[in-house]
N, C-alpha and C. Protein backbone atom coordinates (compact mmCIF):
# COMPACT_ATOMS: atom_id res chain seq x y z
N UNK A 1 0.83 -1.19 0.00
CA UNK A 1 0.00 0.00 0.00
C UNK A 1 0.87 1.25 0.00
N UNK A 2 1.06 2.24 -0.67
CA UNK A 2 1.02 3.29 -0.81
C UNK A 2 0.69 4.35 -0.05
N UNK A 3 1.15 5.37 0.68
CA UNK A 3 0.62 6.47 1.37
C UNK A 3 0.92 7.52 0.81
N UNK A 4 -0.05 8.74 1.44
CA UNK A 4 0.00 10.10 0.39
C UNK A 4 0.67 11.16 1.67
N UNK A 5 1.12 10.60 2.51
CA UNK A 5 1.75 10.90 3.38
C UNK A 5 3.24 11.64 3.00
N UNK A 6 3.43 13.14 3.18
CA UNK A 6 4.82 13.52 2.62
C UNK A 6 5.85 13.36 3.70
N UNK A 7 7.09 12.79 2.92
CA UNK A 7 8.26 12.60 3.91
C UNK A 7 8.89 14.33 4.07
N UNK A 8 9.38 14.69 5.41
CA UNK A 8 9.76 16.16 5.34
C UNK A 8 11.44 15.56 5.59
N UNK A 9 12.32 16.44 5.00
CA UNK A 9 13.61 16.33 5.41
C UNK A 9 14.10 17.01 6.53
N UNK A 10 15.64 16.74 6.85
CA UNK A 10 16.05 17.28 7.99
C UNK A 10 16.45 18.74 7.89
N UNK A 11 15.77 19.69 8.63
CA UNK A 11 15.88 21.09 8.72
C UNK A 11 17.98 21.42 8.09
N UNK A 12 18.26 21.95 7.15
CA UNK A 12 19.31 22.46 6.86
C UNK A 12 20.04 23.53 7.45
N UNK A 13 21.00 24.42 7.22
CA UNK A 13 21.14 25.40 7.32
C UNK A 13 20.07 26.54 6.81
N UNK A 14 20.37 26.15 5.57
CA UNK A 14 19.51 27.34 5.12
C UNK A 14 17.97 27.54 5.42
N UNK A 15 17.16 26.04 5.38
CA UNK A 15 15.94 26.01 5.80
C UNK A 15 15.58 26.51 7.16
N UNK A 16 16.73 25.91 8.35
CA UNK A 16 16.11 26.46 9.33
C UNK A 16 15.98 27.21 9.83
N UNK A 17 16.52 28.37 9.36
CA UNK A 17 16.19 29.72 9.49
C UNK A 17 15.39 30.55 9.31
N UNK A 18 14.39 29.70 8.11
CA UNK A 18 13.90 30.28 7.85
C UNK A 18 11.89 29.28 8.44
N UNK A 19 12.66 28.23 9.23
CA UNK A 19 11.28 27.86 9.62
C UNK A 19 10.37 27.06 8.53
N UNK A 20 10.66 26.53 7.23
CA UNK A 20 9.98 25.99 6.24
C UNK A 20 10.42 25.00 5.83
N UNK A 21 10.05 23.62 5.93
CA UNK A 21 11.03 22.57 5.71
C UNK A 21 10.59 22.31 4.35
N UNK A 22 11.36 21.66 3.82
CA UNK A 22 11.36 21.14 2.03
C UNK A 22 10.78 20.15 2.14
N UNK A 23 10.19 20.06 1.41
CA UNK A 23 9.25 18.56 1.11
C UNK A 23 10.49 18.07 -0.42
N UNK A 24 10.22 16.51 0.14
CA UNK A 24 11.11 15.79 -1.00
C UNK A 24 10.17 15.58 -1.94
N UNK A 25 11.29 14.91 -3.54
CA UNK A 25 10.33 15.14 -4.48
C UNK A 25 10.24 13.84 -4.82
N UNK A 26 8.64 13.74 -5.44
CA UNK A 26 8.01 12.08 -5.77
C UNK A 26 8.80 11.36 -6.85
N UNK A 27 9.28 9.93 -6.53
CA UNK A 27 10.19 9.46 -7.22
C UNK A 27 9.16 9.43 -8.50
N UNK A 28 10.95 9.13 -9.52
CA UNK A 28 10.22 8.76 -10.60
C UNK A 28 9.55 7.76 -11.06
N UNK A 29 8.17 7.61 -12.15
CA UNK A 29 8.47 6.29 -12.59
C UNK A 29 9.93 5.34 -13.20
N UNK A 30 9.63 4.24 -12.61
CA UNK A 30 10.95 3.56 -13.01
C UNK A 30 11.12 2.97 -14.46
N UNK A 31 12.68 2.81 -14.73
CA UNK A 31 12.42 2.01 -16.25
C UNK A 31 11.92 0.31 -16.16
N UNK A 32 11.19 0.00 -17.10
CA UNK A 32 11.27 -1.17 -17.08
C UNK A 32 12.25 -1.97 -17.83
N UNK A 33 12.84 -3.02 -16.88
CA UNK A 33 13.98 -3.81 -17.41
C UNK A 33 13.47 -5.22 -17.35
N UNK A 34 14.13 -6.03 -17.69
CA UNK A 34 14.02 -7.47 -18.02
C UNK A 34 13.79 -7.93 -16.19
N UNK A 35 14.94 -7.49 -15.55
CA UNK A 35 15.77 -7.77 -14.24
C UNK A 35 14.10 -7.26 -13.51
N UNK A 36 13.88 -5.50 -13.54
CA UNK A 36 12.93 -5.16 -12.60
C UNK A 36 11.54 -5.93 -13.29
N UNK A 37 11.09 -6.48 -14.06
CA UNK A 37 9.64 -6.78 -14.58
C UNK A 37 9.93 -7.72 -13.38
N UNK A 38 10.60 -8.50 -13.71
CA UNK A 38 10.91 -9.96 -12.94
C UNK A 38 10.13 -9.80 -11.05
N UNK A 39 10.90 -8.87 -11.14
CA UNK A 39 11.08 -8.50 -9.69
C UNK A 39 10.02 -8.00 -9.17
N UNK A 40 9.00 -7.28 -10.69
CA UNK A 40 7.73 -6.80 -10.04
C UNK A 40 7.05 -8.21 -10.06
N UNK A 41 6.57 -9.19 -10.75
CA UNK A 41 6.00 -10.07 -11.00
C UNK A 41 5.82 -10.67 -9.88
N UNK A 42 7.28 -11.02 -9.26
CA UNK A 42 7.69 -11.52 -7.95
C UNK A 42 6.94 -11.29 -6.93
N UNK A 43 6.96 -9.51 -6.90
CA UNK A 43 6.71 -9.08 -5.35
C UNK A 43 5.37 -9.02 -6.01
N UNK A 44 4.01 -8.95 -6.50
CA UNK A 44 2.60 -8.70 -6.81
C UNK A 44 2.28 -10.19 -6.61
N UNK A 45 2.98 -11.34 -6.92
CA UNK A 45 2.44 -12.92 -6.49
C UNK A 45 2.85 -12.74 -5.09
N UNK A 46 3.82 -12.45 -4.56
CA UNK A 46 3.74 -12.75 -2.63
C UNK A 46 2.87 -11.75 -1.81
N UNK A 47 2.18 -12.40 -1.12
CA UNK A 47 1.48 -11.66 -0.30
C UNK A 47 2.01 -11.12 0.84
N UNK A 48 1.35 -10.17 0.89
CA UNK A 48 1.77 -9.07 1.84
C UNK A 48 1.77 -9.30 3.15
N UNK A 49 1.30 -10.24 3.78
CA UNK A 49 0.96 -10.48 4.94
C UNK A 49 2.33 -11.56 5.30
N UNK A 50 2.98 -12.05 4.70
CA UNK A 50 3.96 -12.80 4.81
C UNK A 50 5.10 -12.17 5.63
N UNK A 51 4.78 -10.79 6.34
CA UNK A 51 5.94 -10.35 7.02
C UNK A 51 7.04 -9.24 5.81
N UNK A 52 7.09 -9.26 4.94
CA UNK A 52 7.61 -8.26 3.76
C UNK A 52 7.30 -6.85 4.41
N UNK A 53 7.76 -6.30 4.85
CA UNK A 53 7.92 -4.63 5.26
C UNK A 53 8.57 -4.04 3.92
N UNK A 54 9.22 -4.48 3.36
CA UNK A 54 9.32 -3.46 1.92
C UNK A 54 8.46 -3.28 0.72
N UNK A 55 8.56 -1.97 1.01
CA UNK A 55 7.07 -1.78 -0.01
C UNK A 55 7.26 -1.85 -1.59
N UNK A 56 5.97 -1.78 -2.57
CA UNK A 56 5.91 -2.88 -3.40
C UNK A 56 6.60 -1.89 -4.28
N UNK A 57 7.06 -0.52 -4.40
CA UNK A 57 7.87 0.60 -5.10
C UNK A 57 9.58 -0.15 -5.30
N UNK A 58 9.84 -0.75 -4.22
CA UNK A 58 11.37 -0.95 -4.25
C UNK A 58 11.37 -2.74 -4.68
N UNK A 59 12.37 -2.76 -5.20
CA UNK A 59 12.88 -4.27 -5.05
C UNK A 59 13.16 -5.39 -4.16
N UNK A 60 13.15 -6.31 -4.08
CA UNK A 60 13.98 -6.76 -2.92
C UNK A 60 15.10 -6.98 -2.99
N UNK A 61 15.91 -7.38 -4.13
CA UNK A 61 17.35 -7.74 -4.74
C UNK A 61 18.17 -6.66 -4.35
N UNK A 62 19.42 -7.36 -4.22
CA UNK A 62 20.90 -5.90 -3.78
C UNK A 62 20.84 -5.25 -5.09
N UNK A 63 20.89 -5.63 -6.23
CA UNK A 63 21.64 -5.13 -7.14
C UNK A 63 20.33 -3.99 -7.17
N UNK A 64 19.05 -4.17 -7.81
CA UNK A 64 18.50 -2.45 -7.78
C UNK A 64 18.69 -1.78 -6.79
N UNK A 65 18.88 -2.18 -5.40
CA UNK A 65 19.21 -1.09 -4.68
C UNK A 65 20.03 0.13 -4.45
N UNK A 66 21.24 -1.29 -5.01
CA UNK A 66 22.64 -0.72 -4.96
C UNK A 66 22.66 0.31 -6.35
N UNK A 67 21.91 -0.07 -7.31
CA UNK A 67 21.74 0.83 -8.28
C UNK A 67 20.69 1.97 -7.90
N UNK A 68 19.98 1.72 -7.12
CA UNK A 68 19.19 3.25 -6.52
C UNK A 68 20.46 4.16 -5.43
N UNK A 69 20.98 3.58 -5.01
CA UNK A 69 22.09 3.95 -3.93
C UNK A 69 23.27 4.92 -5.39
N UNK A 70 23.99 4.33 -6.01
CA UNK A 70 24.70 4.77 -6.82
C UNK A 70 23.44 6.30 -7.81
N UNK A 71 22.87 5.95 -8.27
CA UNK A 71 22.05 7.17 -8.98
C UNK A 71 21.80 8.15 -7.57
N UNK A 72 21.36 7.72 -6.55
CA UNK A 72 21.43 8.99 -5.59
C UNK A 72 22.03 9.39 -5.18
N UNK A 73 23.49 8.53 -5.17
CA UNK A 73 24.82 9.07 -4.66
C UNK A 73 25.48 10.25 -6.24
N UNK A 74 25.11 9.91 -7.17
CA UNK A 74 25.25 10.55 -8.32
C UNK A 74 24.57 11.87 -8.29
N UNK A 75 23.35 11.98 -8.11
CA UNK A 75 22.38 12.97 -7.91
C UNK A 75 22.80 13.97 -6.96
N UNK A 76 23.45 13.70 -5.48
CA UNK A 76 23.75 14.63 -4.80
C UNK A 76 24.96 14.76 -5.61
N UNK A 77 26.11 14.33 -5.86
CA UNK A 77 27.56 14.49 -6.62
C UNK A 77 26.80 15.83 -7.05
N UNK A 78 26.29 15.57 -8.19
CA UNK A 78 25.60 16.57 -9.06
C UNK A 78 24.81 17.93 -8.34
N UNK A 79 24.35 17.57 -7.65
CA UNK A 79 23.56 19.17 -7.17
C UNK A 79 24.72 19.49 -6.35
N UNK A 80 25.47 18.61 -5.74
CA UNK A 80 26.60 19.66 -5.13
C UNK A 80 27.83 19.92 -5.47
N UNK A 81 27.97 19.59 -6.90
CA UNK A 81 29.10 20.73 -7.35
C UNK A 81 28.40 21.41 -8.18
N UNK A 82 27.39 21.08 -8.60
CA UNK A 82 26.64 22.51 -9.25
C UNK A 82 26.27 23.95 -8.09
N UNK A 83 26.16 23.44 -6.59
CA UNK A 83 25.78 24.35 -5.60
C UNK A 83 27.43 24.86 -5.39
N UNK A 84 28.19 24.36 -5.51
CA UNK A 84 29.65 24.21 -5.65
C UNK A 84 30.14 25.56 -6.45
N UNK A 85 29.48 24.96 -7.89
CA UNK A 85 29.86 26.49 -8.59
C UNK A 85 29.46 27.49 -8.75
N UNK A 86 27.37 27.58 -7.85
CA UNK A 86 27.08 29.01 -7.80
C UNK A 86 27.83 29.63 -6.84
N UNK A 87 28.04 28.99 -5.99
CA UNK A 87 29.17 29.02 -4.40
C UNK A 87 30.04 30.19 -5.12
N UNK A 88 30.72 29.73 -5.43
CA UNK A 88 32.04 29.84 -5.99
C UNK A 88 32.25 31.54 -7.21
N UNK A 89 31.16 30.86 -8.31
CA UNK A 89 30.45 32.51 -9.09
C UNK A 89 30.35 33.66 -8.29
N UNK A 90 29.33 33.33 -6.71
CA UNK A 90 28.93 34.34 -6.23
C UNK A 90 30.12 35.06 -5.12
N UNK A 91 31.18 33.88 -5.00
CA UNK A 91 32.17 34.76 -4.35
C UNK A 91 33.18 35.29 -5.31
N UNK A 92 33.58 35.02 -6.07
CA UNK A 92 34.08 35.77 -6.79
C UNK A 92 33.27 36.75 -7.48
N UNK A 93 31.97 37.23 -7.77
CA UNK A 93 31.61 38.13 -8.48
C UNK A 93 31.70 39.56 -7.81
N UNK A 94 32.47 39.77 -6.93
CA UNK A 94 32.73 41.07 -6.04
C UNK A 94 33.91 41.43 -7.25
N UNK A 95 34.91 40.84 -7.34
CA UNK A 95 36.02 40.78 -7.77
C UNK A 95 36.42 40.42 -9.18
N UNK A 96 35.09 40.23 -9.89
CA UNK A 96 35.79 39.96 -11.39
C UNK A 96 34.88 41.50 -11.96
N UNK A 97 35.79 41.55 -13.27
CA UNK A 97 35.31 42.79 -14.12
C UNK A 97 34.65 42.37 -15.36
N UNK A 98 33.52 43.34 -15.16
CA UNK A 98 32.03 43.05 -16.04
C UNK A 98 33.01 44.02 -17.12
N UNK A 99 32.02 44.61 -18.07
CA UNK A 99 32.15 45.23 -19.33
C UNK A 99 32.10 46.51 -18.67
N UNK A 100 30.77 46.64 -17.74
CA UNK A 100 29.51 48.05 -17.62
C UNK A 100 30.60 48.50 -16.29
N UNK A 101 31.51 47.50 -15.10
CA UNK A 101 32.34 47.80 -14.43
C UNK A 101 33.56 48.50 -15.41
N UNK A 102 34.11 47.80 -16.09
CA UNK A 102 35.31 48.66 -16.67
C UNK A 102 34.88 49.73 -17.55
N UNK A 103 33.68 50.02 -18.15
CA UNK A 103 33.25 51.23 -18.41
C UNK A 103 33.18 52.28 -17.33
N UNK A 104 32.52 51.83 -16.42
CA UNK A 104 32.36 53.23 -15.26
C UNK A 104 33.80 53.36 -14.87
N UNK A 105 34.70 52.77 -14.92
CA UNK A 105 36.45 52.55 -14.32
C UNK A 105 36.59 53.88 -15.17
N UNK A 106 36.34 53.59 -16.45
CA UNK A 106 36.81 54.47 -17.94
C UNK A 106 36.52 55.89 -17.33
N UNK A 107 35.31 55.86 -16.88
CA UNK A 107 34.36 57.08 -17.39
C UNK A 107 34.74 58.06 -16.33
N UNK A 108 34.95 57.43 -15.16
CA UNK A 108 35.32 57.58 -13.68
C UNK A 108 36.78 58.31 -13.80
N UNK A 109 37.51 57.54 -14.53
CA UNK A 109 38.99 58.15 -14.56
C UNK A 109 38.88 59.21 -15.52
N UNK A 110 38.09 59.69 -16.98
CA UNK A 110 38.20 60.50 -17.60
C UNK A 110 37.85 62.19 -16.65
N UNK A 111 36.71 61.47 -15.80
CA UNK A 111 35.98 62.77 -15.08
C UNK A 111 37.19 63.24 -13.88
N UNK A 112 37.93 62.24 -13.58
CA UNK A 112 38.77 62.93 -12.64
C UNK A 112 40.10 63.46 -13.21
N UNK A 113 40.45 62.70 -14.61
CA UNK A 113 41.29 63.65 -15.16
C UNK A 113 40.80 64.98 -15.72
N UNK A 114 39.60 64.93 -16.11
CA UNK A 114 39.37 66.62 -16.37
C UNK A 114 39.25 67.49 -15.29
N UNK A 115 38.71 66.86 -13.99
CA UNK A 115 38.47 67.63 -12.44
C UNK A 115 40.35 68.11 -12.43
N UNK A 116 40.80 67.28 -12.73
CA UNK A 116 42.22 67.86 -12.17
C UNK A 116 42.92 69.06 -13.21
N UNK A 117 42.37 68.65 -14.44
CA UNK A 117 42.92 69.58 -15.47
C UNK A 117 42.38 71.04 -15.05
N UNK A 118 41.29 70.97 -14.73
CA UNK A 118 40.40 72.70 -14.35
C UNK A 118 40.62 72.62 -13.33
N UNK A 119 41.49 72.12 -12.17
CA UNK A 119 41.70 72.07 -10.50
C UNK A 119 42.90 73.18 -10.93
N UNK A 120 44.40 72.01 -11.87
CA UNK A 120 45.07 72.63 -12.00
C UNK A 120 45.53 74.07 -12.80
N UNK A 121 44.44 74.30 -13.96
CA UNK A 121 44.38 75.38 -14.63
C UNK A 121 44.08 77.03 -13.92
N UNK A 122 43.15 76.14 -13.22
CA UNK A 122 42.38 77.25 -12.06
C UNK A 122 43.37 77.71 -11.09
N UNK A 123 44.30 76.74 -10.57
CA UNK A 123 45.39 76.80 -9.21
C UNK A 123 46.29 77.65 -10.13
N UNK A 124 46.84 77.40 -11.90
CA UNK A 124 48.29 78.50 -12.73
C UNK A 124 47.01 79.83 -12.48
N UNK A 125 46.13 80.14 -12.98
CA UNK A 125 45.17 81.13 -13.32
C UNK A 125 45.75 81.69 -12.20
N UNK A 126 45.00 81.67 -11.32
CA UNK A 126 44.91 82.12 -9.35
C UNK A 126 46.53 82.28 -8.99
N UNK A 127 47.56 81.48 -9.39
CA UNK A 127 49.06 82.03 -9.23
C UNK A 127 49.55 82.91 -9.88
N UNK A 128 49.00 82.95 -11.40
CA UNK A 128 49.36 84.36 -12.03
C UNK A 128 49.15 85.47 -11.44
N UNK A 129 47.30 85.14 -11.45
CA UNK A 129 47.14 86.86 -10.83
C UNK A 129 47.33 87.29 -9.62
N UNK A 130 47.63 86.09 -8.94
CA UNK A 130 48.34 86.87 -7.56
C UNK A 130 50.05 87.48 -7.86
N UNK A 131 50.93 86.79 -9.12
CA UNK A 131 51.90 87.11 -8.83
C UNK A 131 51.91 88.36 -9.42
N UNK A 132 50.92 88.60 -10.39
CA UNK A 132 51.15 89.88 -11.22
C UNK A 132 50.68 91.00 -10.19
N UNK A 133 49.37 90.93 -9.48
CA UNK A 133 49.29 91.88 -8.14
C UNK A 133 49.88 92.11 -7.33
N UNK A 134 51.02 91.69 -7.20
CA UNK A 134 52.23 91.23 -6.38
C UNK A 134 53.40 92.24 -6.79
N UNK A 135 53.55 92.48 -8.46
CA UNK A 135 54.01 92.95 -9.03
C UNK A 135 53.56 94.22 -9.20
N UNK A 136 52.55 94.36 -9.01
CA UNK A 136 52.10 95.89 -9.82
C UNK A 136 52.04 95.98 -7.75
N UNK A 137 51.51 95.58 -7.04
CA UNK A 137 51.61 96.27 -5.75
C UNK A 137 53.06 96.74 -5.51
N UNK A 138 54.32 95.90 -5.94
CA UNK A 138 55.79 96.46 -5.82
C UNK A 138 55.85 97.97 -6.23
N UNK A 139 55.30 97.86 -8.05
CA UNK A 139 55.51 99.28 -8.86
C UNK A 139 55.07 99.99 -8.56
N UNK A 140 53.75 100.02 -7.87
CA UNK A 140 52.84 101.15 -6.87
C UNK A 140 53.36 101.68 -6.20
N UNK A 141 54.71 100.60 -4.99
CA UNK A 141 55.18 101.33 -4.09
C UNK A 141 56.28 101.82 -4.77
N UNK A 142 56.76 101.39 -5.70
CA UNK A 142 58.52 102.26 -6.46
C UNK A 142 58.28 103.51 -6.39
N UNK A 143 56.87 104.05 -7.37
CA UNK A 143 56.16 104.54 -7.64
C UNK A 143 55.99 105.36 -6.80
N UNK A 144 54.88 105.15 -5.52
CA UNK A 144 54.99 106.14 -4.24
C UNK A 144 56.40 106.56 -3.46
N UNK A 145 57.04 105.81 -3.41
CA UNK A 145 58.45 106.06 -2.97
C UNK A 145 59.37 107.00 -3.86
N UNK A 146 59.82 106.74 -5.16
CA UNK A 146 59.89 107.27 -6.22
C UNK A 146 59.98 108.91 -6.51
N UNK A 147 58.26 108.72 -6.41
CA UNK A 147 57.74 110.32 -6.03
C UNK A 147 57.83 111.25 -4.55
N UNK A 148 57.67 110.80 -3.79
CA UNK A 148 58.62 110.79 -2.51
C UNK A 148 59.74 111.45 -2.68
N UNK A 149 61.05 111.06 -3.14
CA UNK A 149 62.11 111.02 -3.52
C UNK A 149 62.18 111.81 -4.01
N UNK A 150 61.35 112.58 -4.93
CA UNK A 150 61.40 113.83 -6.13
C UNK A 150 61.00 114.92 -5.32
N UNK A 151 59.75 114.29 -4.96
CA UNK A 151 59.27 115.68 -4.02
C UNK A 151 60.66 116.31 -3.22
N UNK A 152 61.43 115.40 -2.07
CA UNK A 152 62.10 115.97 -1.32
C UNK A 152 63.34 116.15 -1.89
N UNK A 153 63.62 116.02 -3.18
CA UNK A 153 64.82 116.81 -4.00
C UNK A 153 64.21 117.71 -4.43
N UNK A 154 63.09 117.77 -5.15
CA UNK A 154 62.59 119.23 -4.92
C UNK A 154 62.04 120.06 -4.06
N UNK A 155 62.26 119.95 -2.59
CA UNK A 155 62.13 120.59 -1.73
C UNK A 155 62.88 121.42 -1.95
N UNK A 156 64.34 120.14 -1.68
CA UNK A 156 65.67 120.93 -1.27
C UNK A 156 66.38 121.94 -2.23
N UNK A 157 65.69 121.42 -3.54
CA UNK A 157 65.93 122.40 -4.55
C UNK A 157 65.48 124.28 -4.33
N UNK A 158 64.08 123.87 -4.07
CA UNK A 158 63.51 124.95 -3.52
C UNK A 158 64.14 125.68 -2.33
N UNK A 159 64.46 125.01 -0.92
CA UNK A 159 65.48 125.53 0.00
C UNK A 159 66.28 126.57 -0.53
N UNK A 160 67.18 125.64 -1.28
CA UNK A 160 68.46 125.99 -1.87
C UNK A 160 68.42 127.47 -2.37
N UNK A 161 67.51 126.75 -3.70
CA UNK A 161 67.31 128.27 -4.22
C UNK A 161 66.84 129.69 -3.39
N UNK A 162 66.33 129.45 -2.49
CA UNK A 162 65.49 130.60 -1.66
C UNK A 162 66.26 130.72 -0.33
N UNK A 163 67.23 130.10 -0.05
CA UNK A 163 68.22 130.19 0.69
C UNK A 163 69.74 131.31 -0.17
N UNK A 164 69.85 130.74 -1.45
CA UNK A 164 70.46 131.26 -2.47
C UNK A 164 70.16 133.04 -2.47
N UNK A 165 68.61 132.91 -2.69
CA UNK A 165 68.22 134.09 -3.11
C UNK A 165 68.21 135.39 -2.22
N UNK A 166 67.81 134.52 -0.76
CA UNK A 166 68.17 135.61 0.45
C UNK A 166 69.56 135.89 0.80
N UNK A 167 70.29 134.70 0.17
CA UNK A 167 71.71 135.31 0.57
C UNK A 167 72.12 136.21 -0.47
N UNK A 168 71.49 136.01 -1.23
CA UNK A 168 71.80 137.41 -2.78
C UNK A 168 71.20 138.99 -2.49
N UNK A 169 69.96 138.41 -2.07
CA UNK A 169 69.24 139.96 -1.59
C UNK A 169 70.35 140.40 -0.50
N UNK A 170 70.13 139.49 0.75
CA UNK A 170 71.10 139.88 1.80
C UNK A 170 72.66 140.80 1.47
N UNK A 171 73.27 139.98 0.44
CA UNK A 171 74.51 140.78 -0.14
C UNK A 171 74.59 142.07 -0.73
N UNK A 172 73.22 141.60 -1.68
CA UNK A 172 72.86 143.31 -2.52
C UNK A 172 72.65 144.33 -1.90
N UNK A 173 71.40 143.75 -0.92
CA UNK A 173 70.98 144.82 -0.28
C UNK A 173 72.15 145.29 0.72
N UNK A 174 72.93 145.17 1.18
CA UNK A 174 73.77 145.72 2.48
C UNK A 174 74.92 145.92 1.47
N UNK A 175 74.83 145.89 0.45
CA UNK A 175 75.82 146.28 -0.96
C UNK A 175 75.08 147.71 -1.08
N UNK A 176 73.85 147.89 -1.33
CA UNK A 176 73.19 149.03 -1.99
C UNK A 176 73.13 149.73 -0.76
N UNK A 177 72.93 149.34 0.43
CA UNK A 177 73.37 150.26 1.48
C UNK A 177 74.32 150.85 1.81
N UNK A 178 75.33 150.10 1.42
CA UNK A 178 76.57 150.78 1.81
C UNK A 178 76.87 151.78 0.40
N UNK A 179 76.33 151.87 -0.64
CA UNK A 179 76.03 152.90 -1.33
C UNK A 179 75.14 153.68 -1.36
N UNK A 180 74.40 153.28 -0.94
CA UNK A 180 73.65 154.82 -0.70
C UNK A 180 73.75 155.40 0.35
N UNK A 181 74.54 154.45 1.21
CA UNK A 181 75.38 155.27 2.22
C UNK A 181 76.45 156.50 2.10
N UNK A 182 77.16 155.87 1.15
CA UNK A 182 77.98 156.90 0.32
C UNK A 182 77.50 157.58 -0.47
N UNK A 183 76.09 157.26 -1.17
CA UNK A 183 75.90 158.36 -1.81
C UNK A 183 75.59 159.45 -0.90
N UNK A 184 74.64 159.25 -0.60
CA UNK A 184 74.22 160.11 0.75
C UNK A 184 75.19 160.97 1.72
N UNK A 185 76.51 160.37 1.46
CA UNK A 185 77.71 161.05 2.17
C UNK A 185 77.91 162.36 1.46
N UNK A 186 77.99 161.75 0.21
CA UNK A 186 78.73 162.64 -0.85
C UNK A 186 77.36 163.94 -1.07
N UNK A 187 76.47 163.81 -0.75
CA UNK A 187 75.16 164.38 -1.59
C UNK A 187 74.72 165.17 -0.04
């Protein structure tokens, strides 16, 4: 007899975390072979009541077993190096380079070489005109100093001359005095 009864497996890692156990999946129909007809023929003439606990799905013989044993030992082989190599894809996919990754690499490095080209254009710009204000603030002061310099040679020019000039009057005049001193003598 047959039950519709589902076998649940043993909670995993991954399942039990999440509280939902997997239900296994319904075998397949089997092939028919020379070996299994035999074997069904067999087990449908013995009655069931004879103490037989294996049900009428499996064989009784080693060899299908051992051939159900080998295909399921095959079957996990198989789902677990296939779980093997998403494993494996998903740790390395941090670390390998897509197309759309080495494009943004591209695009990424073009934008920071132009950020630096107008960083650095901007930084000569901003050094010029400080050095040239730098420069014309010098000539400003030559300039004020300069004139400075003129002024008080032409002060002293001025002094000079008007120092000059009183000592000329000064001479003349006590010159023209002392003649019209004499004239005045004589007269």
């Amino acid at each position: 007899m047959k039950s519709k009864v589902k076998q649940q497996r043993e909670p995993s890692l991954d399942n039990a975390s999440t509280g939902t156990p997997k239900l296994r999946k319904k075998p397949r129909p089997k092939k028919m072979t020379g070996l299994a007809l035999e074997v069904e023929t067999e087990q449908g003439s013995r009655p069931a009541s004879l103490g037989d606990v294996t049900p009428a799905s499996r064989p009784s013989s080693p060899a299908p077993l051992n051939k159900y044993h080998t295909t399921n030992h095959q079957t996990r082989q198989t789902q677990l190096e296939h779980i093997a190599e998403i494993a494996s894809i998903q740790a390395r996919r941090p670390f390998t380079k897509t197309a759309k990754a080495t494009k943004d690499v591209q695009a990424k490095a073009k934008r920071l070489m132009w950020e630096m080209q107008v960083f650095w254009k901007k930084n000569e710009k901003e050094e010029r005109d400080l050095h040239k204000r730098e420069q014309k603030e010098a000539m400003d002061c030559l300039k004020i100093e300069e004139e400075k310099r003129e002024a008080a040679r032409q002060a002293r020019k001025l002094e000079f001359l008007i120092s000059q000039t009183e000592l000329y009057s000064h001479f003349i005049g006590s010159k023209l005095k002392s003649e019209w001193n004499l004239f005045r003598i004589k007269f």
